[in-house]
Protein backbone atom coordinates (compact mmCIF):
# COMPACT_ATOMS: atom_id res chain seq x y z
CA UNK A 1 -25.43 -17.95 13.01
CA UNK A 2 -23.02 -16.02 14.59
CA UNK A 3 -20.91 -13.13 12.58
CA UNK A 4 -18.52 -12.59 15.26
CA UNK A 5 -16.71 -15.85 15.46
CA UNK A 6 -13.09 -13.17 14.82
CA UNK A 7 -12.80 -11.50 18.09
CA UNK A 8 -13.33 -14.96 19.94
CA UNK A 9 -10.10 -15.88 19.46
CA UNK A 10 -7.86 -12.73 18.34
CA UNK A 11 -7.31 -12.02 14.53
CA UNK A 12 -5.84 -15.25 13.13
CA UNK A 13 -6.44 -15.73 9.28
CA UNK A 14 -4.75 -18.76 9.04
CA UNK A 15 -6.46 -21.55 8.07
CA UNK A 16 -4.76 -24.12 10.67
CA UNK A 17 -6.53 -21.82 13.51
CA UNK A 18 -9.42 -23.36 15.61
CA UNK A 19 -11.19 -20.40 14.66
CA UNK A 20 -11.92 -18.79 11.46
CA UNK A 21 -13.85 -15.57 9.73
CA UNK A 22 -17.07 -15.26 8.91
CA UNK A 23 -17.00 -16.51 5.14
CA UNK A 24 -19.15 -15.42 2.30
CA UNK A 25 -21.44 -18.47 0.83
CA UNK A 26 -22.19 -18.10 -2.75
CA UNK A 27 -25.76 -16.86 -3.20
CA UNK A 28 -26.06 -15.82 0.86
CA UNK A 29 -27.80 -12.27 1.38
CA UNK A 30 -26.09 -10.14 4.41
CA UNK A 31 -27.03 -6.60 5.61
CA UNK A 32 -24.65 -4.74 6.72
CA UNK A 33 -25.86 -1.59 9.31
CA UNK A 34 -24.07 1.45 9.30
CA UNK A 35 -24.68 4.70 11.62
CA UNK A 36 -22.83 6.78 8.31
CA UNK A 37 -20.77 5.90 5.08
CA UNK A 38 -18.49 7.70 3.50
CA UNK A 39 -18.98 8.04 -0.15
CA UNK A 40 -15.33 8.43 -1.55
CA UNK A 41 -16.83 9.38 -5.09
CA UNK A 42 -18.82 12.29 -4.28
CA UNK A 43 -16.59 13.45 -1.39
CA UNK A 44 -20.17 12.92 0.84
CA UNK A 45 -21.25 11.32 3.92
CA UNK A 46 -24.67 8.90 3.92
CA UNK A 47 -26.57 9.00 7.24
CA UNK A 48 -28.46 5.32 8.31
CA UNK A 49 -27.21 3.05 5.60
CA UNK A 50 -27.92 -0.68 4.77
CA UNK A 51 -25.78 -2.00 2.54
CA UNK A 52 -27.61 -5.59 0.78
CA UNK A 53 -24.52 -8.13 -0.22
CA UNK A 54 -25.02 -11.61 -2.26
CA UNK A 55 -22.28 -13.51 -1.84
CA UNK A 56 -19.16 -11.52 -2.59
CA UNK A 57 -20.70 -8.44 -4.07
CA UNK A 58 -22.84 -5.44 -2.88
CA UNK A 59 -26.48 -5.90 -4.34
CA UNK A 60 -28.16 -2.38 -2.84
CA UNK A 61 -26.97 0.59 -0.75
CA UNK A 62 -29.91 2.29 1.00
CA UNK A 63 -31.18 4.10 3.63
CA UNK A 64 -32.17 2.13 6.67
CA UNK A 65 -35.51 0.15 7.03
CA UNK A 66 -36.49 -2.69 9.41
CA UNK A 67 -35.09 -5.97 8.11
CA UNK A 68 -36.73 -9.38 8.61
CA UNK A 69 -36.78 -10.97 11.83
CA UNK A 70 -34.67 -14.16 9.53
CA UNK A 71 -32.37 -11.85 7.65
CA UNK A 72 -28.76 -12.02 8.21
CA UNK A 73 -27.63 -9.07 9.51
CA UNK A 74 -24.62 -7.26 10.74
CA UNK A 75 -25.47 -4.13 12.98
CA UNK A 76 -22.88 -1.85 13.41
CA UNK A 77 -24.29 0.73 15.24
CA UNK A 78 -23.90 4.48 15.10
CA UNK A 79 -20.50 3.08 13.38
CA UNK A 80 -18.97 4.78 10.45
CA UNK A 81 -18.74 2.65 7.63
CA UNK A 82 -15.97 2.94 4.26
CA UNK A 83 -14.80 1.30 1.24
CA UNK A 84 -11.47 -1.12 1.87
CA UNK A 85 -8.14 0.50 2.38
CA UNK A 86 -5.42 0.56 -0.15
CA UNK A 87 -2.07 0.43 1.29
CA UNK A 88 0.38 1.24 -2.58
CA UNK A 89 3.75 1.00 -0.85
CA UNK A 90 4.08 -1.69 0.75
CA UNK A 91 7.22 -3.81 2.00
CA UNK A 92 5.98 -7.19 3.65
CA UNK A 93 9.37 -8.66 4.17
CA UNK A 94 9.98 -5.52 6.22
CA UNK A 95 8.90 -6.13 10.00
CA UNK A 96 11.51 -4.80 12.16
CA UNK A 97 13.46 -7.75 11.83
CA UNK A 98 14.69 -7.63 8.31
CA UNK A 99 17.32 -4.79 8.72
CA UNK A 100 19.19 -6.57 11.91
CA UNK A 101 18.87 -9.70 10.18
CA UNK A 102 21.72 -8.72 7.57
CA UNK A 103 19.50 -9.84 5.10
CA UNK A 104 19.79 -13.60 6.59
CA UNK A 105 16.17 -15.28 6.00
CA UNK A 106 15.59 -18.04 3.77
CA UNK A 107 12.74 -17.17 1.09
CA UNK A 108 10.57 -20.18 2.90
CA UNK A 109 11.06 -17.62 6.30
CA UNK A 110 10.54 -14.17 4.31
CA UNK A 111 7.24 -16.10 2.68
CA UNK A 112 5.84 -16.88 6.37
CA UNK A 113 6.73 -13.11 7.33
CA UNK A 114 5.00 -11.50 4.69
CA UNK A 115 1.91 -13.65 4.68
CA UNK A 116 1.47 -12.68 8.62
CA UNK A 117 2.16 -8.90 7.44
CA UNK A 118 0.26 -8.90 4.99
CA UNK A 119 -3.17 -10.82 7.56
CA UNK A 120 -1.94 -8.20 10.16
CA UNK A 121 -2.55 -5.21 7.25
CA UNK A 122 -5.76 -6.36 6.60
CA UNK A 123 -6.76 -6.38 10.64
CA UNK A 124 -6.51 -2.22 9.98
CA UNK A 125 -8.75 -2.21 7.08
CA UNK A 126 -6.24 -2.62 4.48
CA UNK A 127 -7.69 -5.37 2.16
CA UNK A 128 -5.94 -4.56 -0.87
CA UNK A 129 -1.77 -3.82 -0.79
CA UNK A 130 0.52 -3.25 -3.75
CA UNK A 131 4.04 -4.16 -2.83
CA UNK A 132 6.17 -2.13 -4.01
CA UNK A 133 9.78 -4.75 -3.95
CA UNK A 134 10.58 -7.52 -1.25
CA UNK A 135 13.45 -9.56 0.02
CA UNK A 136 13.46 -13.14 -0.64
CA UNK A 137 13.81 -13.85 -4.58
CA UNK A 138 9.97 -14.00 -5.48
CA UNK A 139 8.31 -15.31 -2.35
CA UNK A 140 5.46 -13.19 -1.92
CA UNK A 141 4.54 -14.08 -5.50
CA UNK A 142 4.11 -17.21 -3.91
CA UNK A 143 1.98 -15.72 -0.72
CA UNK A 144 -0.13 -13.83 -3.42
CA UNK A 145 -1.19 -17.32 -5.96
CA UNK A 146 -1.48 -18.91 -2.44
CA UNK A 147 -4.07 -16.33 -1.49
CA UNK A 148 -5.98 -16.39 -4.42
CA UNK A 149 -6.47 -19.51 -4.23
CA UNK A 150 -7.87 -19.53 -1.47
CA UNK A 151 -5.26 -21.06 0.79
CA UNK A 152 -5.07 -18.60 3.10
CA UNK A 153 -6.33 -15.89 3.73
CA UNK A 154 -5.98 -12.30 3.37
CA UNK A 155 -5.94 -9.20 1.53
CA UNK A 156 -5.38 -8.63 -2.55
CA UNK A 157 -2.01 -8.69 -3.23
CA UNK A 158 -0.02 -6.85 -6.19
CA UNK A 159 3.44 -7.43 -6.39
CA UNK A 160 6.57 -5.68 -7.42
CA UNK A 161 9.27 -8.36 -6.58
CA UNK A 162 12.15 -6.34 -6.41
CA UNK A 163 13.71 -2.79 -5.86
CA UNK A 164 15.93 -2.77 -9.40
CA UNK A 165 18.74 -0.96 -9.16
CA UNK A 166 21.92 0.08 -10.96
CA UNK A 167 25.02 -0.97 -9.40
CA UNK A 168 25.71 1.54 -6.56
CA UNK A 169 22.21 2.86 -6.50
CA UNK A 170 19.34 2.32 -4.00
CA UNK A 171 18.63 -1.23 -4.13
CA UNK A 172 22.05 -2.69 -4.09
CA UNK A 173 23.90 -3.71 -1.38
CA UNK A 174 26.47 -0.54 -0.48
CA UNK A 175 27.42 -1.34 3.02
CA UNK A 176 30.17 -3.96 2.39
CA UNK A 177 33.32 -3.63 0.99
CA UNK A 178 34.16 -5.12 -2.18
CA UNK A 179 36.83 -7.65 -0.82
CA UNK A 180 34.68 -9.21 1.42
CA UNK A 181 34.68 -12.93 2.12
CA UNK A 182 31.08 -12.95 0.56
CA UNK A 183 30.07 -10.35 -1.27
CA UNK A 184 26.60 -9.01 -1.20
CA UNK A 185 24.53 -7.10 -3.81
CA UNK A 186 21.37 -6.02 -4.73
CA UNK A 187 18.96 -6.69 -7.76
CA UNK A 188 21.49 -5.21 -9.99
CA UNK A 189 20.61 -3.84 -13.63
CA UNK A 190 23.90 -3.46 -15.50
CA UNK A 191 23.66 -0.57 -17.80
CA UNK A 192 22.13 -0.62 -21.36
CA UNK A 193 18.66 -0.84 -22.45
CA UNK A 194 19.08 -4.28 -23.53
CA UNK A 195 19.56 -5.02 -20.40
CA UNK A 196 16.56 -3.21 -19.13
CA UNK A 197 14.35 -5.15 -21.60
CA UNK A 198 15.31 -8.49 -20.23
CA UNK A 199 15.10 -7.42 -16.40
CA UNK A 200 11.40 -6.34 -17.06
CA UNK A 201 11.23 -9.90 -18.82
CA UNK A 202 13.16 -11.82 -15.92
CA UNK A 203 10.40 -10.08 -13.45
CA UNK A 204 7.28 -10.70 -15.69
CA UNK A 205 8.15 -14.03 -16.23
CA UNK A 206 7.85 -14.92 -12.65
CA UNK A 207 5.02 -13.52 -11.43
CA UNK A 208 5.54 -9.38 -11.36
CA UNK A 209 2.20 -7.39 -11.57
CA UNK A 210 4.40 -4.30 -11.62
CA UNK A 211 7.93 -3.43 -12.19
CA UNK A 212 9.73 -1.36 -9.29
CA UNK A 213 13.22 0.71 -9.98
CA UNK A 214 15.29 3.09 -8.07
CA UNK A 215 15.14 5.91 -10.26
CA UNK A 216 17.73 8.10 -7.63
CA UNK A 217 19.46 7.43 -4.53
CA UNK A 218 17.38 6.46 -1.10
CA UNK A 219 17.67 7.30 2.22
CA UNK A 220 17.89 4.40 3.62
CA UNK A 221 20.68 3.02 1.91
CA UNK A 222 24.90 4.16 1.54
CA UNK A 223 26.59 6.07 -0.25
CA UNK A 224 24.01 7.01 -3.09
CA UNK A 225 22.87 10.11 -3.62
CA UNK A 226 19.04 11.34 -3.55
CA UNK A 227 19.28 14.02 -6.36
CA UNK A 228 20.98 12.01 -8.61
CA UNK A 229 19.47 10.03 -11.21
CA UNK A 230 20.29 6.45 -11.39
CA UNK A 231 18.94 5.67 -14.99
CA UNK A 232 20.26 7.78 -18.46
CA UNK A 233 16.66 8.98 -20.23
CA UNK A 234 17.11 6.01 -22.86
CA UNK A 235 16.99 3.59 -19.79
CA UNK A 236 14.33 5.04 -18.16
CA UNK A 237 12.00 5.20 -21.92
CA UNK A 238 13.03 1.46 -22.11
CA UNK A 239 11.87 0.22 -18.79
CA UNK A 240 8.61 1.89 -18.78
CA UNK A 241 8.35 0.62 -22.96
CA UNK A 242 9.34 -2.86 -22.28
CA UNK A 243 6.85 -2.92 -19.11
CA UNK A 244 3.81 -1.60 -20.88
CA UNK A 245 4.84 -4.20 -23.76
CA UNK A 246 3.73 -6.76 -21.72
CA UNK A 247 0.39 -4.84 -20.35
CA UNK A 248 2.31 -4.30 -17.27
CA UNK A 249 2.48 -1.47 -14.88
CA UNK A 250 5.71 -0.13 -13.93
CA UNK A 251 7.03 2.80 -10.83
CA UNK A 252 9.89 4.53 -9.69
CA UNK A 253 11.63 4.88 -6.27
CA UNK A 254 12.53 9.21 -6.84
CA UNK A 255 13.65 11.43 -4.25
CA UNK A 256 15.55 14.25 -6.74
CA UNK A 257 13.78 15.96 -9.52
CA UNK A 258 16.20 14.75 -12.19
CA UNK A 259 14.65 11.09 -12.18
CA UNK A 260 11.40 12.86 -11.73
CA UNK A 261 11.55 13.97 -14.68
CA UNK A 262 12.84 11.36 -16.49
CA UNK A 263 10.44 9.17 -15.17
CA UNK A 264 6.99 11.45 -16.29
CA UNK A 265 8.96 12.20 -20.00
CA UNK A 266 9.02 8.47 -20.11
CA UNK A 267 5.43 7.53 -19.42
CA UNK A 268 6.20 5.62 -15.95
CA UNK A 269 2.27 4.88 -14.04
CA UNK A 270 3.50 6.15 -10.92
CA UNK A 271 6.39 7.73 -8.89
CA UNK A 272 7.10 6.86 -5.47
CA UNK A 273 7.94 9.28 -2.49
CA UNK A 274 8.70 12.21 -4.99
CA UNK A 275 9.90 14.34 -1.54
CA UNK A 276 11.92 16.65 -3.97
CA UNK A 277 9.70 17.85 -6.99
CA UNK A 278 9.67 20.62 -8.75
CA UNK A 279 7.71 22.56 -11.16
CA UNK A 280 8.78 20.78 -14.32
CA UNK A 281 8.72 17.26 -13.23
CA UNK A 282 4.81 18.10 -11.69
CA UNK A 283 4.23 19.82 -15.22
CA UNK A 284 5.32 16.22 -16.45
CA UNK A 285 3.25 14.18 -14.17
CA UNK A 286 0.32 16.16 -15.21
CA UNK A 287 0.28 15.87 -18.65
CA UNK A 288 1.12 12.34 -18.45
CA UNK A 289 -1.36 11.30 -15.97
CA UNK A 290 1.52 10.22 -13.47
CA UNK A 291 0.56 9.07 -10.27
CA UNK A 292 2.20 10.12 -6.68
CA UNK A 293 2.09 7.95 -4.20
CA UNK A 294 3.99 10.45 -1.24
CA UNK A 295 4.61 7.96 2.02
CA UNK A 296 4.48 11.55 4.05
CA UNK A 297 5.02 9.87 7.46
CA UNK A 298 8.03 7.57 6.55
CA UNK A 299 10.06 11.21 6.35
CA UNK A 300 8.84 12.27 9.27
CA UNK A 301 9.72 8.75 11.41
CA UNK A 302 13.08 8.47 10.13
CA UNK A 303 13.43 12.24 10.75
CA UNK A 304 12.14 11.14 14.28
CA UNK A 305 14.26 7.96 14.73
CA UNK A 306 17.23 10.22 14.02
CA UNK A 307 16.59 12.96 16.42
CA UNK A 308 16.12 10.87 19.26
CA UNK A 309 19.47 9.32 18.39
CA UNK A 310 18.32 5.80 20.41
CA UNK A 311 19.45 2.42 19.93
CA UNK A 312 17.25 2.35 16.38
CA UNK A 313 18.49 5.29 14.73
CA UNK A 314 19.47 5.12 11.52
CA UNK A 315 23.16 5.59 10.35
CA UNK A 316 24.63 8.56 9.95
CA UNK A 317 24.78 9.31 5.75
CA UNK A 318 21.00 8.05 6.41
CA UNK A 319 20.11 10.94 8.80
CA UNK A 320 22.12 13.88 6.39
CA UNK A 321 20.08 12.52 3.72
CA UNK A 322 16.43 12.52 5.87
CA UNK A 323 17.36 16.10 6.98
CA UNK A 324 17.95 17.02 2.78
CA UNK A 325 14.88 15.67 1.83
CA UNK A 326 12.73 16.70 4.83
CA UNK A 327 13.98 20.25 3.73
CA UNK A 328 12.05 20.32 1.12
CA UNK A 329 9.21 17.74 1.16
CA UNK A 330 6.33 19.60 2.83
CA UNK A 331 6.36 22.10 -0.67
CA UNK A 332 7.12 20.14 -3.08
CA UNK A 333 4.49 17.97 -2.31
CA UNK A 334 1.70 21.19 -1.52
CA UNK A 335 2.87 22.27 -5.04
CA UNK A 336 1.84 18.73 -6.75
CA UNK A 337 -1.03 18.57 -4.94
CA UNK A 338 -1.78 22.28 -5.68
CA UNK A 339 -1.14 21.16 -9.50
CA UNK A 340 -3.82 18.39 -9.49
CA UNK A 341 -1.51 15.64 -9.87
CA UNK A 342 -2.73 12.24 -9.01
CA UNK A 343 -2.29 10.95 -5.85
CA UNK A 344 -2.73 7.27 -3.87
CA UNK A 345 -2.15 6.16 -0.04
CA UNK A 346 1.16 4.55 0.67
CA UNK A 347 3.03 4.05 3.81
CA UNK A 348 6.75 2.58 2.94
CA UNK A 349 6.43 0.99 6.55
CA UNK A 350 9.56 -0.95 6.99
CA UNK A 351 9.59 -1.23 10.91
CA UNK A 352 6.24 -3.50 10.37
CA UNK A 353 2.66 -2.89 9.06
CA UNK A 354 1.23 -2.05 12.31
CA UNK A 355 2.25 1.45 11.55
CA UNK A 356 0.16 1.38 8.01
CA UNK A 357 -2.53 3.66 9.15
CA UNK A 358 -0.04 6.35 10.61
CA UNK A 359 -0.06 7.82 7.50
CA UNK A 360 -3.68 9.46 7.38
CA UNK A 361 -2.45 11.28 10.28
CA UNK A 362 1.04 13.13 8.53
CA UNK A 363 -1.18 13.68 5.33
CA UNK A 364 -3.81 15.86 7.35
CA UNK A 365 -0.63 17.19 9.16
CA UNK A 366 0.33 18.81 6.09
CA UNK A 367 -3.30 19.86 4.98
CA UNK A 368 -4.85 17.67 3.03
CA UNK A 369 -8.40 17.33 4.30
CA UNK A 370 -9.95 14.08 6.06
CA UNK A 371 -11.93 13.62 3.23
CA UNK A 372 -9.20 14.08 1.01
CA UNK A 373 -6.73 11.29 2.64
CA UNK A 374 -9.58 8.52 2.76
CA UNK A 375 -10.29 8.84 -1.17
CA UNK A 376 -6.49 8.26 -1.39
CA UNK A 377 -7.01 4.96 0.34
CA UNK A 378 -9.52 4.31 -1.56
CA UNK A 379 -11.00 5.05 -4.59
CA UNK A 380 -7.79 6.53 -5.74
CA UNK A 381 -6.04 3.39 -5.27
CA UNK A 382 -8.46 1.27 -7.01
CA UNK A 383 -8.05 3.55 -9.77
CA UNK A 384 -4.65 3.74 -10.15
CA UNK A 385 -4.80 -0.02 -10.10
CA UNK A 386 -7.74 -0.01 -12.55
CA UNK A 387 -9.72 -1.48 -10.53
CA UNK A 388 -12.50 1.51 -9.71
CA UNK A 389 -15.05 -0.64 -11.09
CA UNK A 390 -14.83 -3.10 -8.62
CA UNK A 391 -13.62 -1.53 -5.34
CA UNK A 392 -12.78 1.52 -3.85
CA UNK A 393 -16.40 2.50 -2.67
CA UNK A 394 -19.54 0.93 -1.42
CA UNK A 395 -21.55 0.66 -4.70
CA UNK A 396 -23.78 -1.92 -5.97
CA UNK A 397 -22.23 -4.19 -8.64
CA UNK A 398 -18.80 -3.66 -6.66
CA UNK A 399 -16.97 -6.50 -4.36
CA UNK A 400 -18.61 -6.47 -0.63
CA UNK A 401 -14.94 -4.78 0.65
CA UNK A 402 -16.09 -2.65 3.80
CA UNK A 403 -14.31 -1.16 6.76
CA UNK A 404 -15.59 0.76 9.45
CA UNK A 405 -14.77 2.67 12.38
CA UNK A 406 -16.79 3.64 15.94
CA UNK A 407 -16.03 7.33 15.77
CA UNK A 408 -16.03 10.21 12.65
CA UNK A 409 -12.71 10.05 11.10
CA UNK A 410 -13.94 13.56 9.04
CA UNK A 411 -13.58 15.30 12.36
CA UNK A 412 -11.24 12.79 14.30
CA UNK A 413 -8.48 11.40 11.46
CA UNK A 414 -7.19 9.18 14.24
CA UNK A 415 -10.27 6.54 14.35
CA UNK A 416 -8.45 5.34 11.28
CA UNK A 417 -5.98 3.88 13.56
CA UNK A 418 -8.53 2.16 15.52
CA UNK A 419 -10.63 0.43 12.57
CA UNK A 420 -13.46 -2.45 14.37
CA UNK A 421 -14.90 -4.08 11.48
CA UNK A 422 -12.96 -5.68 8.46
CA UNK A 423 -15.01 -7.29 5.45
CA UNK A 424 -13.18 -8.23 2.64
CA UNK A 425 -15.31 -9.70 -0.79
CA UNK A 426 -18.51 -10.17 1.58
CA UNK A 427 -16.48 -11.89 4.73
CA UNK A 428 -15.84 -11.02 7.84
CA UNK A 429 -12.36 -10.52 9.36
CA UNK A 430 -12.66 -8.56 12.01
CA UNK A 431 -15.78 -6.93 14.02
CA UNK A 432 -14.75 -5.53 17.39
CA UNK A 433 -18.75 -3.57 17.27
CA UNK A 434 -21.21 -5.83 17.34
CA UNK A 435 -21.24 -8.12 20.04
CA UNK A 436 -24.35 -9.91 20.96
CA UNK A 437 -25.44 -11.92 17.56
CA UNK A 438 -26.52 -15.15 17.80
């Protein structure tokens, strides 16, 4: 039987293909060989490892011994071998496209986009995304069921469906004026908690695993402003009540350290970006248990992007507002991290997932160690999604999610970006290592 059926013909998960992965049968035992593994829980690396899978789960993790001349195994070499990635900020609509577009796809067209973002994610290892609010009403709820079901595949989906917003803020519509022929706006959230309870019910209701607002201003948006807070505290304490109501999870889009703040004293799961922190709002997060997922090399691109000033550079009010938060990003996130707040991988990569693993990179860039940035993208993911009993390392009694690499990404960060093997829940996606199984 051969496990490399993948690379044949390119990485194409969709089930109309001539050629598809490497599926798990219920009951099937698989070895899979590894040169090392990294152990995400203990911080350690395992020489000469064969991990035992039944079906979709890992049975035995041990060191390596001659297997049976019948057994079905998967020999990766002097590879390096890791849990699935978890990419926490994810925004499948967004694949270069989306921001020319004028925001002119259909949901059936945003649906096919994100289910081909979300296949090409899991090509680099990423078999488990949170998306973090989308374009096209609540299409990607529909790519997610569809998924699940077994439709299609690829990875684990968790869906925010949209970036809530007041009016004005960071996920409406500010670029048009307000006597044109059509007018355009966001997800708007008219002010009052009432209103805030029946948002978080509107999203539920439809499909929502978590709630996403914009607790200040973006960057890539007009005329709002990053250290303001878009939410009064009463707001923000409903949204994260209502959410939790419903045994929901709920995050915030926070540049300034006013929503910070208001966000932690409220009891929100996570914050997102959180480039301008300070002291009191990491206090907050703390004591609360607040996650922080930081998207370090989104700041640095758009930085980047407007530099170069080129055909793709953002507008101007977008580049004064990269160049305010850049400012001050690299310390307030060394102070959170110095603090021992909680922290997961996420990317915000809105010029297309191919630049998902780009991120391991800018996190080492500003000192956190190689060790440090793959427990991020792992087991700290599947924790923050409670889900640490069931992914996030290679563990017996866990889901058969493993990724590897040809080099050592503890000395060389960059093999990250060139991941070779993809096994999601005991199938195989993607293996660019092993070449001559029959």
């Amino acid at each position: 039987m051969s496990c490399f059926r993948p690379l044949l013909c390119g990485f194409s998960l969709f089930l109309l293909s001539p050629c598809h992965p490497v599926l798990a049968q219920e009951g099937e035992v698989r070895y899979v060989v590894c040169g090392a593994l990294i152990d995400p829980v203990e911080g350690r690396v395992r020489q000469n490892v064969t991990v035992e899978i039944r079906g979709e789960r890992i049975t035995d993790v041990r060191r390596s011994s001659p297997l049976p001349d019948t057994a079905d195994v998967i020999d990766l070499g002097d590879a390096t071998c890791m849990p699935g990635l978890f990419e926490m900020h994810a925004h499948l609509a967004a694949d270069g496209t989306l921001f020319s577009s004028s925001y002119g796809f259909s949901n059936s067209e945003t649906a096919l986009i994100q289910l081909r973002q979300a296949q090409r994610a899991m090509k680099d290892g990423f078999t488990t995304i949170r998306s973090t609010a989308e374009w096209g009403a609540y299409a990607l709820v529909d790519v997610r069921n569809h998924i699940n079901k077994g439709h299609y595949e690829g990875p684990r989906l968790f869906v925010a469906p949209h970036n809530l917003s007041p009016t004005g803020g960071h996920g409406d519509i500010n670029d048009y004026p307000a006597d044109a022929a059509v007018r355009l706006t966001g997800e708007i959230v008219l002010a009052g908690t009432d209103n805030v309870r029946e948002t978080v019910r509107r999203e539920i209701k439809y499909g929502a695993d978590w709630v996403k607002i914009s607790a200040s201003g973006g960057v890539m948006s007009e005329h709002d402003d990053v250290t303001v807070a878009s939410f009064t505290q009463e707001e923000m304490d409903a949204w994260a009540d209502e959410t939790h109501r419903y045994k929901k999870k709920i995050t915030a889009h926070v540049h300034g350290n006013d929503a910070a703040v208001m966000a932690a004293k409220a009891g929100f799961d996570s914050i997102e970006h959180g480039t301008m922190i300070e002291d009191d709002a990491i206090q907050l997060m703390v004591e609360n248990g607040v996650w922080l997922v930081p998207t370090v090399w989104i700041v640095d691109e758009v930085a980047r992007r407007c530099e170069a000033a080129g055909a793709d550079s953002p507008s101007q009010s977008n580049c004064e507002k990269i160049m305010q938060v850049k400012a001050v990003r690299d310390q307030s996130f060394r102070k959170a991290r110095a603090a021992g707040v909680k922290m997961a991988y996420g990317v915000d990569a809105i010029w297309g997932v191919q630049d998902n693993p780009k991120e391991f990179s800018s996190l080492v860039g500003l000192g956190v160690s190689e060790m440090e940035a793959i427990q991020m993208a792992t087991i700290n993911g599947a924790t923050m999604l409670d889900l640490q009993d069931e992914l996030g390392s290679v563990e017996p009694g866990k889901r058969a999610d493993i990724v590897a690499v040809a080099g050592n990404p503890l000395t060389d960060i960059s093999e990250m970006e060139r991941v070779k093997f993809v096994m999601k829940d005991g199938s195989v996606y993607l293996n660019e290592l092993e070449i001559n199984q029959e």
